[in-house]
C-alpha atoms as a PDB file:
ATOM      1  CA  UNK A   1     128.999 114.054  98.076  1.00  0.00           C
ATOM      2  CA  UNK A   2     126.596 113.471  95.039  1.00  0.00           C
ATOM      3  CA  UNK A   3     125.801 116.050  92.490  1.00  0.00           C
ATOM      4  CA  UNK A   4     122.315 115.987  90.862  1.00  0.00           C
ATOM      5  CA  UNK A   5     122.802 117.267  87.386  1.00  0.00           C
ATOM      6  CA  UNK A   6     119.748 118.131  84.763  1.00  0.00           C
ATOM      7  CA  UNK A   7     120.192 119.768  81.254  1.00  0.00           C
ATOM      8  CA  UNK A   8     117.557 121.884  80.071  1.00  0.00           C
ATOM      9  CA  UNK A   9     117.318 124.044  76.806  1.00  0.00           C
ATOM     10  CA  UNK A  10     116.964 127.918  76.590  1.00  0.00           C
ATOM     11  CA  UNK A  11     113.664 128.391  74.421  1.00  0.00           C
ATOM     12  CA  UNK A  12     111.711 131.172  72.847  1.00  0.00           C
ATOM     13  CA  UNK A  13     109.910 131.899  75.767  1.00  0.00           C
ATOM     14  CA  UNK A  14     112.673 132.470  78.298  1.00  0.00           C
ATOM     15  CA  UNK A  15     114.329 135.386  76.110  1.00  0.00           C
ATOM     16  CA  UNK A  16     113.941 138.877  76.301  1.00  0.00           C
ATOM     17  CA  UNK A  17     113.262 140.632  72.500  1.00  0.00           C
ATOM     18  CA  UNK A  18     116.961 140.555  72.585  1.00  0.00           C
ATOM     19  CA  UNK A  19     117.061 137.237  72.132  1.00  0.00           C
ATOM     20  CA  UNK A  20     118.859 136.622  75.693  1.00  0.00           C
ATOM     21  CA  UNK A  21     117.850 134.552  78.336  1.00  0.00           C
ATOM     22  CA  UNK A  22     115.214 136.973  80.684  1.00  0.00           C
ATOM     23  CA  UNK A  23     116.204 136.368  84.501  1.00  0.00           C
ATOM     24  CA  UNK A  24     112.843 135.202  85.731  1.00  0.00           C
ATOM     25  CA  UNK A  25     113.145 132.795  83.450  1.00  0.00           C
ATOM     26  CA  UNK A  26     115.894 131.339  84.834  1.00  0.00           C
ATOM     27  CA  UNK A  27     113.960 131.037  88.370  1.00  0.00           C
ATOM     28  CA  UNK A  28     111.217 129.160  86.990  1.00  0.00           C
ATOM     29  CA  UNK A  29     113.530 126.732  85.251  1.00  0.00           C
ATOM     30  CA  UNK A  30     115.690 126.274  88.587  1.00  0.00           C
ATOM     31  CA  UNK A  31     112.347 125.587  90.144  1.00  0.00           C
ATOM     32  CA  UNK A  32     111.457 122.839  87.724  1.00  0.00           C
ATOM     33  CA  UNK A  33     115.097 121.735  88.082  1.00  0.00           C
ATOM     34  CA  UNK A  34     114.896 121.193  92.238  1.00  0.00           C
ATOM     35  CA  UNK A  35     111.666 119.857  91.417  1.00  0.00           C
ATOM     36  CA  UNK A  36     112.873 117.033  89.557  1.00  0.00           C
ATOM     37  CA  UNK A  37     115.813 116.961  92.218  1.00  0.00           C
ATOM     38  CA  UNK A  38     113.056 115.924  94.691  1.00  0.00           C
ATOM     39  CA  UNK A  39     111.650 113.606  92.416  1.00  0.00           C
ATOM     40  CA  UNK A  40     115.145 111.717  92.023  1.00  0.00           C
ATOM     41  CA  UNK A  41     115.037 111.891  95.775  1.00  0.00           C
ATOM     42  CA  UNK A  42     112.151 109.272  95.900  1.00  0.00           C
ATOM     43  CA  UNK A  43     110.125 112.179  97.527  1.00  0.00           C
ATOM     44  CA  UNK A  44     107.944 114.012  94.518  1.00  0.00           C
ATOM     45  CA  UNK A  45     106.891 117.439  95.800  1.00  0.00           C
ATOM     46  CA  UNK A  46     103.055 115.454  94.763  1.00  0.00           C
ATOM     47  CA  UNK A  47     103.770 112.933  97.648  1.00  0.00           C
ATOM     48  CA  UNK A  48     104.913 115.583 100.125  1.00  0.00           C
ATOM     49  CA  UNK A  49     102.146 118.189  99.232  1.00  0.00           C
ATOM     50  CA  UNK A  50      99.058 115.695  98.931  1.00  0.00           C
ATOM     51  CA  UNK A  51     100.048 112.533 101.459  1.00  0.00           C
ATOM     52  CA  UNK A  52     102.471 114.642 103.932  1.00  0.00           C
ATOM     53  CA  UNK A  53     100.740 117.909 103.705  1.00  0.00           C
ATOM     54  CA  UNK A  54     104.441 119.408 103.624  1.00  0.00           C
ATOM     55  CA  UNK A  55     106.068 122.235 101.572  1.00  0.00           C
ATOM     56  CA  UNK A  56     109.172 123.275 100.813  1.00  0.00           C
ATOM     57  CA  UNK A  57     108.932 127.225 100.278  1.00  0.00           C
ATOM     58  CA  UNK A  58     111.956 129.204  99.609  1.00  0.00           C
ATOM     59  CA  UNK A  59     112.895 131.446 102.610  1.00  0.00           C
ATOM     60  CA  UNK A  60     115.990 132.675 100.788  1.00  0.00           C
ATOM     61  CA  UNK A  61     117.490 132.816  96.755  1.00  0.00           C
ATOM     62  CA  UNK A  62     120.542 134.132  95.776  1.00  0.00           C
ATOM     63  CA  UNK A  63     122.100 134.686  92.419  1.00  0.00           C
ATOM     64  CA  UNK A  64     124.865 135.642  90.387  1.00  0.00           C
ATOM     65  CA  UNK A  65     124.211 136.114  86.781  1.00  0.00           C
ATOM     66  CA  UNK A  66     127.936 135.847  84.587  1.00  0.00           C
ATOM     67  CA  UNK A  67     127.096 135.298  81.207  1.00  0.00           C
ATOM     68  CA  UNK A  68     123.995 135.725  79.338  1.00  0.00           C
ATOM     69  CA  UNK A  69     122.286 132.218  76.992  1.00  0.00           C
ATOM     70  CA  UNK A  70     120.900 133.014  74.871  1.00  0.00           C
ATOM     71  CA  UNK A  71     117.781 130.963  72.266  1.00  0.00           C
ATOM     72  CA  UNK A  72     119.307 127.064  71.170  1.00  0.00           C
ATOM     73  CA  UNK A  73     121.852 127.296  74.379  1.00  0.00           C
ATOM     74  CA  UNK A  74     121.738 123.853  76.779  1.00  0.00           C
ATOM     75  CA  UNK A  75     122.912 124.456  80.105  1.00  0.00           C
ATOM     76  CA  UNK A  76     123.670 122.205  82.538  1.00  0.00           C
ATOM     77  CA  UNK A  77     122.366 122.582  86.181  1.00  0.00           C
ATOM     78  CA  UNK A  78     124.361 120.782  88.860  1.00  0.00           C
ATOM     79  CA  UNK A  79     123.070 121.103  92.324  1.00  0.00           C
ATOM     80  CA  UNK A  80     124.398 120.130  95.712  1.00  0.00           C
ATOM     81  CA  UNK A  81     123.580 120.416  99.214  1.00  0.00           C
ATOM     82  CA  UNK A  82     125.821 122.683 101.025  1.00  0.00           C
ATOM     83  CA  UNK A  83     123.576 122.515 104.859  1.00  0.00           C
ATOM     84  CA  UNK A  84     121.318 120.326 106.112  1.00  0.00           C
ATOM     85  CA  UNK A  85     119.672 121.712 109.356  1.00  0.00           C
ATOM     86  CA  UNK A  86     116.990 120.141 111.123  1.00  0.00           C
ATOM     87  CA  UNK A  87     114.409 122.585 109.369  1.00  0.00           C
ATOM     88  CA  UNK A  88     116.041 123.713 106.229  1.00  0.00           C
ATOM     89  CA  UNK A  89     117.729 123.021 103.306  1.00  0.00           C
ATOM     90  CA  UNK A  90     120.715 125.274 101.485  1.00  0.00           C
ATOM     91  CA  UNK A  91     121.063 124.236  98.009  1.00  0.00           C
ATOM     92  CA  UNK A  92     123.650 125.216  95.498  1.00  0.00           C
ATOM     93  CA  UNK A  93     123.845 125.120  92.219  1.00  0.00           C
ATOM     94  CA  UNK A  94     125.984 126.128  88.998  1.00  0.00           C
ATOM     95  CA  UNK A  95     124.309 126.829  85.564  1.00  0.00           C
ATOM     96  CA  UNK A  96     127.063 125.702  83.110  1.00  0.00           C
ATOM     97  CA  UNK A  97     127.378 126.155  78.892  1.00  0.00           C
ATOM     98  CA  UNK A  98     129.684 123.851  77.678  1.00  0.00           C
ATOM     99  CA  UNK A  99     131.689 124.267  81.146  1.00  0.00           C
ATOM    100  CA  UNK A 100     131.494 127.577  81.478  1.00  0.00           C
ATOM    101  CA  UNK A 101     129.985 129.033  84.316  1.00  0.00           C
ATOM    102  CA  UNK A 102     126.593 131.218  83.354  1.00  0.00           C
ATOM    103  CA  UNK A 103     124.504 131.839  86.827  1.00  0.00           C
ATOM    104  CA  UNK A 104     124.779 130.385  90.439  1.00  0.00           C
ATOM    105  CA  UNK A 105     122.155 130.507  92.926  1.00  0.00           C
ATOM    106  CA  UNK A 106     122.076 129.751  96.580  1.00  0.00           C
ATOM    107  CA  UNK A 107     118.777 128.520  98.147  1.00  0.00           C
ATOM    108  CA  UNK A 108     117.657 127.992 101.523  1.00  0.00           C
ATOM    109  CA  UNK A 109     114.171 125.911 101.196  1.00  0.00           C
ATOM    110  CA  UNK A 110     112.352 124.976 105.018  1.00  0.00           C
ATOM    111  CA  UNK A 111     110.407 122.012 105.307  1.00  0.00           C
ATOM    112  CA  UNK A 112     106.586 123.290 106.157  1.00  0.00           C
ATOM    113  CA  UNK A 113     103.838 121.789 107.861  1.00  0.00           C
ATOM    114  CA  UNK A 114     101.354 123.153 104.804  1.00  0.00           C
ATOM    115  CA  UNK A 115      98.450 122.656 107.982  1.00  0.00           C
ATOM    116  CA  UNK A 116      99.704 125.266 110.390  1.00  0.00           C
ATOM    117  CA  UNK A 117     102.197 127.087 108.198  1.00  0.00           C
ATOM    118  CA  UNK A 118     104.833 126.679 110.217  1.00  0.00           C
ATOM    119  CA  UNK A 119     107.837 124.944 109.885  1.00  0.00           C
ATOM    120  CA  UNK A 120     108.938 121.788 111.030  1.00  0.00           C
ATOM    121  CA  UNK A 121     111.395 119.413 111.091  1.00  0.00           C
ATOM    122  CA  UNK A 122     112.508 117.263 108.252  1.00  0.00           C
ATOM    123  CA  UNK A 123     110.998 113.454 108.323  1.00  0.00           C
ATOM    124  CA  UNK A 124     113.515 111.069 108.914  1.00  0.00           C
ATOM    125  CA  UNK A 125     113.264 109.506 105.476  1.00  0.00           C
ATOM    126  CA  UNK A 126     113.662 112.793 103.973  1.00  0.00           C
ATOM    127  CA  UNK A 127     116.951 113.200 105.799  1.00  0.00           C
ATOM    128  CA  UNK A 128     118.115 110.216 104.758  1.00  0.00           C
ATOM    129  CA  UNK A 129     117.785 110.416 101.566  1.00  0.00           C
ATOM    130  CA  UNK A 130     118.862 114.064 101.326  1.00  0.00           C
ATOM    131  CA  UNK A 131     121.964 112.405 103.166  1.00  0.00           C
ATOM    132  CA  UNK A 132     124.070 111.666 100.126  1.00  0.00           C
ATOM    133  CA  UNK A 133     124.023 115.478  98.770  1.00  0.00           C
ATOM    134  CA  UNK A 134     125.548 117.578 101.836  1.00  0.00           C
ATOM    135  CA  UNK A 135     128.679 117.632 102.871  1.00  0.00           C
ATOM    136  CA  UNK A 136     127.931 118.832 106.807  1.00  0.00           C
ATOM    137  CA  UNK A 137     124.508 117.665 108.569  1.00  0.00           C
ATOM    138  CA  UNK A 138     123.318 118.952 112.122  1.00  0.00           C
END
């Protein structure tokens, strides 16, 4: 099973005045971070937005926050597939400093026909490519 790893930096702007990393934060870098995940994929959430007219919403997010970052820190996001189902997604991934464990999240994203609203299942070229990242498909 392939991991999809992407560094990213804690700045200024993702700190609370205590200087730590704030925990929204966090969830709008993970978003850029399965963003770019997609992108890897050969699927850009552009292509699937504007030419498929398909989303991928979040239907569920959990986390566990361990250890706070703080300003300067460079984590390390590694992110795996844990289920494919025929409409949905469960991604997990481990927030790392230096190989110790900060945050986890679990994510459930469902592929979405951005038309009706309603969800559908994954294209076969999708699948396929998401393939190499789960350990157990349906």
């Amino acid at each position: 099973m392939a991991v999809f790893h992407a560094k990213r930096l804690i700045r200024f702007g993702h700190c609370d005045p205590a200087g730590i990393a704030y925990f929204p934060a966090y969830i709008d870098i993970l978003v850029g971070v399965v963003e770019d995940f997609w992108t890897m994929l050969g699927h850009p959430w552009t292509d699937q937005l504007g030419r498929r007219h398909m989303g991928t919403p979040t239907a569920h997010l959990s986390c566990d926050f361990v250890r706070p970052s703080r300003h300067g820190d460079q984590l390390l996001f590694s992110l795996k597939a844990e289920r494919l189902g025929s409409k949905s997604l469960t991604l997990v991934v481990d927030v790392t400093r230096a190989g110790e464990l900060i945050w986890s999240a679990k994510q459930v994203l469902v592929a979405m026909d951005m038309k009706t609203g309603l969800s559908q299942p994954w294209p076969d070229d999708i699948r396929v490519a998401l393939q190499g990242f789960i350990d157990t498909a349906e």
